[in-house]
C-alpha atoms as a PDB file:
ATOM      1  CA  UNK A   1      -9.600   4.948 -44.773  1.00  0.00           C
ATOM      2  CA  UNK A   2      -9.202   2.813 -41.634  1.00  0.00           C
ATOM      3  CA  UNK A   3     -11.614   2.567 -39.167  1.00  0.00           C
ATOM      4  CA  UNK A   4     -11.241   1.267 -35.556  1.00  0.00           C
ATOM      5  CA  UNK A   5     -12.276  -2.376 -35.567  1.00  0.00           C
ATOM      6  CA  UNK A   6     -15.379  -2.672 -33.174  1.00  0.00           C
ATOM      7  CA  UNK A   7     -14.920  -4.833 -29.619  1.00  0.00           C
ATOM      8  CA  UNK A   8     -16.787  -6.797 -27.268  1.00  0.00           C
ATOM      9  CA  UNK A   9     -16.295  -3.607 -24.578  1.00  0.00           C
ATOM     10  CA  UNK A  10     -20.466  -2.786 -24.160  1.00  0.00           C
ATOM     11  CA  UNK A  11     -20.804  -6.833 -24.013  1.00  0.00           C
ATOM     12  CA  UNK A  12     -18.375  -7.122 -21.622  1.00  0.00           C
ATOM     13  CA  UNK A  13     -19.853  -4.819 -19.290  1.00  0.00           C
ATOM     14  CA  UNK A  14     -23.243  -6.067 -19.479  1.00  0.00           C
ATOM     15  CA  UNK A  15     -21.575  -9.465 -18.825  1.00  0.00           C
ATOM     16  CA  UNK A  16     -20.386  -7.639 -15.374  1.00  0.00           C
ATOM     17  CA  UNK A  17     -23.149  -5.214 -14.246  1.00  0.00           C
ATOM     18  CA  UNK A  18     -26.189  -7.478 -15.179  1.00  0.00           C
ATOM     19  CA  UNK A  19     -24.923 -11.525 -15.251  1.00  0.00           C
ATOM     20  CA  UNK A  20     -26.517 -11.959 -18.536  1.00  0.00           C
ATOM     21  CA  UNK A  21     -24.580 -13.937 -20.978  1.00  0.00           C
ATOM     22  CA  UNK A  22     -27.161 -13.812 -24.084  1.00  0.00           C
ATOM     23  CA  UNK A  23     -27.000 -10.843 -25.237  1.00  0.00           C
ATOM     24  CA  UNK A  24     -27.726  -9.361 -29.089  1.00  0.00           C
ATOM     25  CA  UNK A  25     -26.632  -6.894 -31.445  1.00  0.00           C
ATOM     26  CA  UNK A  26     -29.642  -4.914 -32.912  1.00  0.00           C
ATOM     27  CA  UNK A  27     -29.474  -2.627 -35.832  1.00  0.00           C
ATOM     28  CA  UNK A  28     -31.797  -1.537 -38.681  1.00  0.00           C
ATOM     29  CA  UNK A  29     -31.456   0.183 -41.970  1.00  0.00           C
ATOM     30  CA  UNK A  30     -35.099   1.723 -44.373  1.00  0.00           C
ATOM     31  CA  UNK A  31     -35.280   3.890 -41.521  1.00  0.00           C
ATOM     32  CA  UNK A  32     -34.837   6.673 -44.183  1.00  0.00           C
ATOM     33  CA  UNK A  33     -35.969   5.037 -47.025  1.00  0.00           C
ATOM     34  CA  UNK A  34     -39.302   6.213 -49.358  1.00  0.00           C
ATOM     35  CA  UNK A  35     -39.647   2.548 -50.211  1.00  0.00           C
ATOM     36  CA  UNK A  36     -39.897  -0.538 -48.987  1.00  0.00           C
ATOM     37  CA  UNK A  37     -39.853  -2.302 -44.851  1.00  0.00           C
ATOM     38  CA  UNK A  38     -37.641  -0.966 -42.193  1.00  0.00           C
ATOM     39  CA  UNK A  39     -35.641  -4.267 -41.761  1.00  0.00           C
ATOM     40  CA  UNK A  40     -33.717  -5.099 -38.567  1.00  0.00           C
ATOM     41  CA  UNK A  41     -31.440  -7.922 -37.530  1.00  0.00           C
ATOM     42  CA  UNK A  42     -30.774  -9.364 -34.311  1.00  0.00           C
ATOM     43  CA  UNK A  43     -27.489 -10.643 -33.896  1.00  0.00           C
ATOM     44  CA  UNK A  44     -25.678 -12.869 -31.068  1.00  0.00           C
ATOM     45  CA  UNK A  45     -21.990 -13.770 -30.912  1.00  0.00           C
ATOM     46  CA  UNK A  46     -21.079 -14.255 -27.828  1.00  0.00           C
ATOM     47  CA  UNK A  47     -17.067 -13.001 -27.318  1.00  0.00           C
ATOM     48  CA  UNK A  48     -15.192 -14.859 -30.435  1.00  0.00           C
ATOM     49  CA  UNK A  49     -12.451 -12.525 -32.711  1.00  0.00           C
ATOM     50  CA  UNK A  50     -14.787 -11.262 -35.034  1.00  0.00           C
ATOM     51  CA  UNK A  51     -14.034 -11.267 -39.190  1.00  0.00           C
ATOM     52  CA  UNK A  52     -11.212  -9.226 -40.779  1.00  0.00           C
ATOM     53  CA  UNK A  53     -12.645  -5.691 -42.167  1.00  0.00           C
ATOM     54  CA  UNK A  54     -15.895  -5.910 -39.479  1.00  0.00           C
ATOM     55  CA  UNK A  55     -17.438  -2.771 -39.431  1.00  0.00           C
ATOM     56  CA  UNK A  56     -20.616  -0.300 -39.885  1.00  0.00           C
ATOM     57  CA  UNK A  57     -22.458  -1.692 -43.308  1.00  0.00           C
ATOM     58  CA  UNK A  58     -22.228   1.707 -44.339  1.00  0.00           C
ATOM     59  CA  UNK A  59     -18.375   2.276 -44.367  1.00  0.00           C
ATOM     60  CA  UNK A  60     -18.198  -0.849 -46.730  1.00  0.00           C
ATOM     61  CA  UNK A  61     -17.769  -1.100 -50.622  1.00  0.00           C
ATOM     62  CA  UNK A  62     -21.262  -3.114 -51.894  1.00  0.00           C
ATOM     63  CA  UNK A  63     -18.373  -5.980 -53.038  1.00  0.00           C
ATOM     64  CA  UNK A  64     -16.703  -5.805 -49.205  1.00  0.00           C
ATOM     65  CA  UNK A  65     -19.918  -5.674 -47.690  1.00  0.00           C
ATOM     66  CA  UNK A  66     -21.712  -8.549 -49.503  1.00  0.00           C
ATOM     67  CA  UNK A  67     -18.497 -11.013 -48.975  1.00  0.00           C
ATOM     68  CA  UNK A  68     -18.637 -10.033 -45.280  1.00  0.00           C
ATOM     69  CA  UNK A  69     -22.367 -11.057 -44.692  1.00  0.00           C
ATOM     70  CA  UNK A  70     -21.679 -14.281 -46.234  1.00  0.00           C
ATOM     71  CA  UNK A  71     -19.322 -15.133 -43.701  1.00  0.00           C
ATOM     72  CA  UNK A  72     -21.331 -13.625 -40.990  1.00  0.00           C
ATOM     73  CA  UNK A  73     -24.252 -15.803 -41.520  1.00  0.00           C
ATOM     74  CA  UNK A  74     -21.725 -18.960 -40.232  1.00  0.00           C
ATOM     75  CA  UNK A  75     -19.571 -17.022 -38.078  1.00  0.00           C
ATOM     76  CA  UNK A  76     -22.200 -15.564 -35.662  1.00  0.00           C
ATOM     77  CA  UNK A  77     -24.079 -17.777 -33.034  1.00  0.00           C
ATOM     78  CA  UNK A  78     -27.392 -16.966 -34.211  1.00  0.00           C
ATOM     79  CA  UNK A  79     -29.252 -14.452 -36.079  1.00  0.00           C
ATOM     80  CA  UNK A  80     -32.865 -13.472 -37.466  1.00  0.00           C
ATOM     81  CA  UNK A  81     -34.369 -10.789 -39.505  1.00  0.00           C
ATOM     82  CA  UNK A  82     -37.380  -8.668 -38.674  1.00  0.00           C
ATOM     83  CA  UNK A  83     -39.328  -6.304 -41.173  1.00  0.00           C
ATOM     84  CA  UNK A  84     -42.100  -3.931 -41.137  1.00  0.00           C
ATOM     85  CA  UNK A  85     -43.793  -3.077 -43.930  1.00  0.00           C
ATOM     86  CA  UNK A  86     -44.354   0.404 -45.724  1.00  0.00           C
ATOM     87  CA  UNK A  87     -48.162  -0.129 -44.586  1.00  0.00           C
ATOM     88  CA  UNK A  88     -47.398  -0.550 -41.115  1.00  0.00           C
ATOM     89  CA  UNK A  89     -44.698   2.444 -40.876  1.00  0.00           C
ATOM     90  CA  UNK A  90     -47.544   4.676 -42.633  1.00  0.00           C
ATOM     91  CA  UNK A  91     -49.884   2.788 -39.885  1.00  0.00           C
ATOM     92  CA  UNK A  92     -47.951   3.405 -36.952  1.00  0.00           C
ATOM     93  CA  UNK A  93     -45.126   5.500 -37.647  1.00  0.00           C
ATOM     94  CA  UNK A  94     -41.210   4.885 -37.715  1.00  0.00           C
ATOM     95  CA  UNK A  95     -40.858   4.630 -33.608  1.00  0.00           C
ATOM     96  CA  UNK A  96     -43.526   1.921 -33.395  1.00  0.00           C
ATOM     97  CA  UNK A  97     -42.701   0.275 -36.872  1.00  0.00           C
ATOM     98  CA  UNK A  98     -39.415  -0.120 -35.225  1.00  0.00           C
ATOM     99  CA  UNK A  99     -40.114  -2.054 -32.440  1.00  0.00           C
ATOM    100  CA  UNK A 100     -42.437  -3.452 -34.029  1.00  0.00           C
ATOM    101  CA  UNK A 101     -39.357  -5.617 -36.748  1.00  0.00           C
ATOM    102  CA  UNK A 102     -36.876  -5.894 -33.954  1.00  0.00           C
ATOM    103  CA  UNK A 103     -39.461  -7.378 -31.594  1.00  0.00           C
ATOM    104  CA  UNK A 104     -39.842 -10.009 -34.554  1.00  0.00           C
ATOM    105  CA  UNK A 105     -35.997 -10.071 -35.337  1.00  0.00           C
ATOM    106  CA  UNK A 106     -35.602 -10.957 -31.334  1.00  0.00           C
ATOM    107  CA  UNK A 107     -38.747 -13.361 -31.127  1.00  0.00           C
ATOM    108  CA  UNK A 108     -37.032 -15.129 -34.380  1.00  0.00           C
ATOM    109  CA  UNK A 109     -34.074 -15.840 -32.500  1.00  0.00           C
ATOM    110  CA  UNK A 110     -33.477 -19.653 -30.980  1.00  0.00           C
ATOM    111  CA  UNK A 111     -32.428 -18.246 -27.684  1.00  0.00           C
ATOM    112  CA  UNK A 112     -34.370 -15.375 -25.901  1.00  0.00           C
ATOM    113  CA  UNK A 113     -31.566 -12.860 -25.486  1.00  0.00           C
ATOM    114  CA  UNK A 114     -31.146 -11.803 -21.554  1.00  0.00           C
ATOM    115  CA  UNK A 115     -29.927  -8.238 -22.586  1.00  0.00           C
ATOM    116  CA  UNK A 116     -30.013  -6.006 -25.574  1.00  0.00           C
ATOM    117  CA  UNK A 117     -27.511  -3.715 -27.546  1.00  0.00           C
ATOM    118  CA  UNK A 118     -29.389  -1.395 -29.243  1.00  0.00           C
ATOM    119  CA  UNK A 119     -27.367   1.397 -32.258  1.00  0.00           C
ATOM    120  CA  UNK A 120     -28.316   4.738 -32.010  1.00  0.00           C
ATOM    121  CA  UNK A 121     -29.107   6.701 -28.529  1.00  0.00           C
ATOM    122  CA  UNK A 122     -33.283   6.147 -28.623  1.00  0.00           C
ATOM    123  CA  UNK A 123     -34.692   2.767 -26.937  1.00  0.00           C
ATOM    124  CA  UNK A 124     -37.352   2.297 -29.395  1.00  0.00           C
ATOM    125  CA  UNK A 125     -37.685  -1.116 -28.163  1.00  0.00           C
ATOM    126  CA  UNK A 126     -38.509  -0.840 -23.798  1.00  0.00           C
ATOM    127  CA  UNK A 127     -39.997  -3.438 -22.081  1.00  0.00           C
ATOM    128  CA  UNK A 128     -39.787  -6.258 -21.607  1.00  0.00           C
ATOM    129  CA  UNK A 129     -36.184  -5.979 -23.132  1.00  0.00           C
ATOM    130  CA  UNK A 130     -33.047  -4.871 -21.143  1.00  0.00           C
ATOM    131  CA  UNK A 131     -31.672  -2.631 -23.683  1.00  0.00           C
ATOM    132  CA  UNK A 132     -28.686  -0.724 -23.497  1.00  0.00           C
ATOM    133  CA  UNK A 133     -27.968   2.146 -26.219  1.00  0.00           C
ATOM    134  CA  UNK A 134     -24.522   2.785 -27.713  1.00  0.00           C
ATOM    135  CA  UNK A 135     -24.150   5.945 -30.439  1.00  0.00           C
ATOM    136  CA  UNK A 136     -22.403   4.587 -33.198  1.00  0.00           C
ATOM    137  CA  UNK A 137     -22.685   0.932 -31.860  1.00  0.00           C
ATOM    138  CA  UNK A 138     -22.144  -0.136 -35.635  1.00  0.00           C
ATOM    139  CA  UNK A 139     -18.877   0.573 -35.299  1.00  0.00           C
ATOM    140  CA  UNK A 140     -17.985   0.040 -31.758  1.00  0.00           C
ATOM    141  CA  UNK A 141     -19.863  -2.867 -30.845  1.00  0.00           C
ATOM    142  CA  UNK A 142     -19.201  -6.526 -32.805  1.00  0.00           C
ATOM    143  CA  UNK A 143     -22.511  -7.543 -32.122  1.00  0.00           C
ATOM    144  CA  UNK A 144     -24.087  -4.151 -33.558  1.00  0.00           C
ATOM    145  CA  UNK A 145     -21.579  -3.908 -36.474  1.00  0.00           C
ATOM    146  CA  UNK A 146     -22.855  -8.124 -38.012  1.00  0.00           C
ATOM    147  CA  UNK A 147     -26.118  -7.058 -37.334  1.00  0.00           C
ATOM    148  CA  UNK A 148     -25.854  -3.756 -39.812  1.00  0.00           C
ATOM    149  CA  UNK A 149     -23.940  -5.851 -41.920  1.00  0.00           C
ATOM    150  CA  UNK A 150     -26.768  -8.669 -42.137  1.00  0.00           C
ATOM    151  CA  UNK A 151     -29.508  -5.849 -42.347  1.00  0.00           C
ATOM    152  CA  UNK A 152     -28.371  -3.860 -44.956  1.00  0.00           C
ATOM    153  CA  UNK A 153     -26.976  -6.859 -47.496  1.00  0.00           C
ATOM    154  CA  UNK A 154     -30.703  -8.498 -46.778  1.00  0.00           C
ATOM    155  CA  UNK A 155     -32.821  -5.673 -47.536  1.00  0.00           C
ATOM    156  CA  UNK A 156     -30.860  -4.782 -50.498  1.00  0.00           C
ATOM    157  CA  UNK A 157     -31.414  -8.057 -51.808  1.00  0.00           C
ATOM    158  CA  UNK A 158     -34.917  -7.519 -50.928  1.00  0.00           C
ATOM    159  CA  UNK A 159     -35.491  -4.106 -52.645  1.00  0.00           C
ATOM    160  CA  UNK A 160     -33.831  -5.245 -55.827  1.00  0.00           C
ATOM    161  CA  UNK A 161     -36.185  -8.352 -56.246  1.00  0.00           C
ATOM    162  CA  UNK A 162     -39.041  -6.158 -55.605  1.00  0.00           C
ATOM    163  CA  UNK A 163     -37.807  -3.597 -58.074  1.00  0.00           C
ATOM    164  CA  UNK A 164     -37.732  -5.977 -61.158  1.00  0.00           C
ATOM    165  CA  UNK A 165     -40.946  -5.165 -61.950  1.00  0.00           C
ATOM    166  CA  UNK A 166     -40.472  -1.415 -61.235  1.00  0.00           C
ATOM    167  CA  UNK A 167     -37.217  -0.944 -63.447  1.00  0.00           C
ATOM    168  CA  UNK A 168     -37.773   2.857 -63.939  1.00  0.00           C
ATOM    169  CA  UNK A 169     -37.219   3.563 -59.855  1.00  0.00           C
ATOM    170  CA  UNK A 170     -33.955   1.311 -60.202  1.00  0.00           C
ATOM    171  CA  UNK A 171     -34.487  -0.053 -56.805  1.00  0.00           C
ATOM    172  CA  UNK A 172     -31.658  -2.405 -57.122  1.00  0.00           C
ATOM    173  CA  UNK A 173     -29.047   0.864 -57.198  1.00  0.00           C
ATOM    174  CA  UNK A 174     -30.797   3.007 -54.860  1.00  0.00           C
ATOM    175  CA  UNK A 175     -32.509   0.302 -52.456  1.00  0.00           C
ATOM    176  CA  UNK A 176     -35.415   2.750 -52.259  1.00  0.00           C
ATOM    177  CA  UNK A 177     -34.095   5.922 -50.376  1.00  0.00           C
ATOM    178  CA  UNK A 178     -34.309   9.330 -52.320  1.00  0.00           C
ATOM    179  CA  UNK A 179     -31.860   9.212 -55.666  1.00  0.00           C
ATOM    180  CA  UNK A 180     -32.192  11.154 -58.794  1.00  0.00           C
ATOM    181  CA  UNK A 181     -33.555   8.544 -61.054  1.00  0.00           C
ATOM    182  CA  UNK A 182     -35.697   7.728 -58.134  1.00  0.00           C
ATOM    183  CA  UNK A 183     -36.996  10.885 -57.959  1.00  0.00           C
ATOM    184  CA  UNK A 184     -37.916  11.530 -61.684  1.00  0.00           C
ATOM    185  CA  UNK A 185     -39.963   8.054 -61.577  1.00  0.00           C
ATOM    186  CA  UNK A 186     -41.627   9.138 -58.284  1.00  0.00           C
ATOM    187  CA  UNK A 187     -43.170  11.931 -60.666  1.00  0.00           C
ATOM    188  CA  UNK A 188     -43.492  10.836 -64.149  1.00  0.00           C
ATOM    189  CA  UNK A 189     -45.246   7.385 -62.531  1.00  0.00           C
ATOM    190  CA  UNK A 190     -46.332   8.034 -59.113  1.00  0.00           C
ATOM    191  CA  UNK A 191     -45.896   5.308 -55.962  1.00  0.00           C
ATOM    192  CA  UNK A 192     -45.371   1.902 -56.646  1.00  0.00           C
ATOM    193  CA  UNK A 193     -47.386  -0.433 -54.074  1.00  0.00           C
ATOM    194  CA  UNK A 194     -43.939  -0.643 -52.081  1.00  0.00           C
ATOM    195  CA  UNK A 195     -43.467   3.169 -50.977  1.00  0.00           C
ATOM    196  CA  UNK A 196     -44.731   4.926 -48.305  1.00  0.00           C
ATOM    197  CA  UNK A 197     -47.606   6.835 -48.491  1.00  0.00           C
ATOM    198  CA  UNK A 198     -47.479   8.939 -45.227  1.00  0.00           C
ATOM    199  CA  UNK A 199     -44.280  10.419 -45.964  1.00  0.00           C
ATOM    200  CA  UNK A 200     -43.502  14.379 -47.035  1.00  0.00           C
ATOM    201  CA  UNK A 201     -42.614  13.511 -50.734  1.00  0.00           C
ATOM    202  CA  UNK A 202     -45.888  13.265 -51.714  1.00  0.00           C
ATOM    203  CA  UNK A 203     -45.906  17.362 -50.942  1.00  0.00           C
ATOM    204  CA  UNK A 204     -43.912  18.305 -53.881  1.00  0.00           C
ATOM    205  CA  UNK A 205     -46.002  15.747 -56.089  1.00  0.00           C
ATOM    206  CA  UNK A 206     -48.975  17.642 -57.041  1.00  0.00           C
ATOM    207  CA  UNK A 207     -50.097  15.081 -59.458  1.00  0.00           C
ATOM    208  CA  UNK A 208     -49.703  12.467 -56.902  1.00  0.00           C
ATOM    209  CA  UNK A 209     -50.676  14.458 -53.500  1.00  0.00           C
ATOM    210  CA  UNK A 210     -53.921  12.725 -53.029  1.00  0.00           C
ATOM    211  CA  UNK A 211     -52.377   9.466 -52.390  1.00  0.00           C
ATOM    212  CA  UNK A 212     -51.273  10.491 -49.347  1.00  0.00           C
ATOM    213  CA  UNK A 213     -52.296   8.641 -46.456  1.00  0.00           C
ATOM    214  CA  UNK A 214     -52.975  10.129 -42.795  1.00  0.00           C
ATOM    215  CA  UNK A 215     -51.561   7.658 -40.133  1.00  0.00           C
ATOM    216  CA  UNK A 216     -54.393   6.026 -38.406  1.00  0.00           C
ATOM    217  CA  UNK A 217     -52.762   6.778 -34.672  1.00  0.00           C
ATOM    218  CA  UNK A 218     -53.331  10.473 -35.370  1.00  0.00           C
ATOM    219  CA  UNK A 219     -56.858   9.818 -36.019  1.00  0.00           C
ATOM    220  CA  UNK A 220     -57.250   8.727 -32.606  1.00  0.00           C
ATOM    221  CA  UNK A 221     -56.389   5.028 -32.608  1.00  0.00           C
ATOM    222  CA  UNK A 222     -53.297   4.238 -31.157  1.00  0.00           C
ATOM    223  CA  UNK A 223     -50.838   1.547 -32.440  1.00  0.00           C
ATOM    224  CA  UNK A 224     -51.673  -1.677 -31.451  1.00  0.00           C
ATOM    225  CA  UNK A 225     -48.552  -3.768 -32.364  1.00  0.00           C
ATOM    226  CA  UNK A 226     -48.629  -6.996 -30.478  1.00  0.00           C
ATOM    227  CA  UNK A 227     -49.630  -9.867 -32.719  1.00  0.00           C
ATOM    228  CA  UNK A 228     -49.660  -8.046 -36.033  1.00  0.00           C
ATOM    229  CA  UNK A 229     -48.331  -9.541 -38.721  1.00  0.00           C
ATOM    230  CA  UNK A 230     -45.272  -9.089 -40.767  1.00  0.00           C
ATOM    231  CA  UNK A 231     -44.664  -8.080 -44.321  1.00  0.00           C
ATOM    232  CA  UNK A 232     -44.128 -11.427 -46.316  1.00  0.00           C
ATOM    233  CA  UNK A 233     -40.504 -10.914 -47.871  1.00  0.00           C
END
């Protein structure tokens, strides 16, 4: 199926209504995930024709999508990588473990970005950034789309290495978000130290129920995110 290659439109216009001329692409994928960080990737590429076949990660073969993120990682002006780990998003919760990676994906970069194109329609990130949401941005936005590219093709990598010594869960196929054979693991073995203990699956685990964790916000502590830090991937 063909898919409408994304543009520099949303960059453009930022260009016009707020002068800034650094602007990134921001994008996660774990979001939905019972296993392993919520990564996201913070992408800049200023206004250059971007790569043949540039699209969401998602509408991409594994072979397409892998080749593609290979020539991102030269193509783009910069990029960086931001995680949070399954112990912070039981911590915190997704919102907060959310800003909390792209605030390191954006801090990583070599240039401060002046404005921010954010997927989705929520602005988990707020101040101090000047974000500006776009629905589908990983397909509309070049910026977005290497940034879900990058994200997704680096986690993956990520959740297969730390599946070696977990073969049963077959991490490397699934990349930690609900499959069969993930599923059957989940309740012949129980958690592995990379899922997330906070999360509803536990429910229909008897065996494994008391595992879960409460999130320490809705104890009465509320997330303290500056300075934490990250998940060493």
């Amino acid at each position: 199926m063909a898919y409408e290659p994304p543009t520099h439109t949303v960059e453009r216009s930022l260009r016009a209504t707020t002068g800034a001329k650094v602007i990134a692409g921001v994008d996660e994928v774990g979001r939905g995930a019972w296993a392993g960080p919520v990564t996201v990737c913070a992408a800049i590429t200023g206004l250059r024709r971007p790569p043949e076949g540039l699209t969401d990660s998602k509408l991409l073969s594994v072979k397409r999508r892998n080749r593609l993120a290979v020539e991102l990682e030269t193509w783009v002006t910069s990029y960086a990588l931001g995680h949070a780990s399954p112990e912070e998003i039981d911590d915190l919760g997704m919102t907060a473990a959310l800003r909390l990676a792209a605030g390191r994906a954006l801090d990583a970069l070599p240039v401060r970005p002046e404005a921010v194109i954010l997927d989705g329609k929520h602005d988990y990130l707020g101040d101090p950034w000047r974000v500006r949401t776009v629905i589908k941005g990983d397909q509309s936005c070049v910026a977005v789309a290497a940034a879900s590219v990058l994200a997704k093709v680096r986690r993956d990598k990520m959740m297969a290495e730390l599946g070696i010594d977990h073969a049963d869960f077959a991490f490397e196929d699934n990349a930690g978000y609900p499959s069969p054979v993930h599923k059957a693991a989940l309740e012949e073995r129980g958690p592995t130290p990379y899922h997330r203990l906070s999360w509803a699956y536990l429910d229909a685990l008897p065996q494994w129920r008391h595992l879960k964790k409460a999130r320490s916000w809705a104890n009465g502590r509320l997330p303290e995110i500056e300075g934490q830090l990250g998940f060493d991937f």
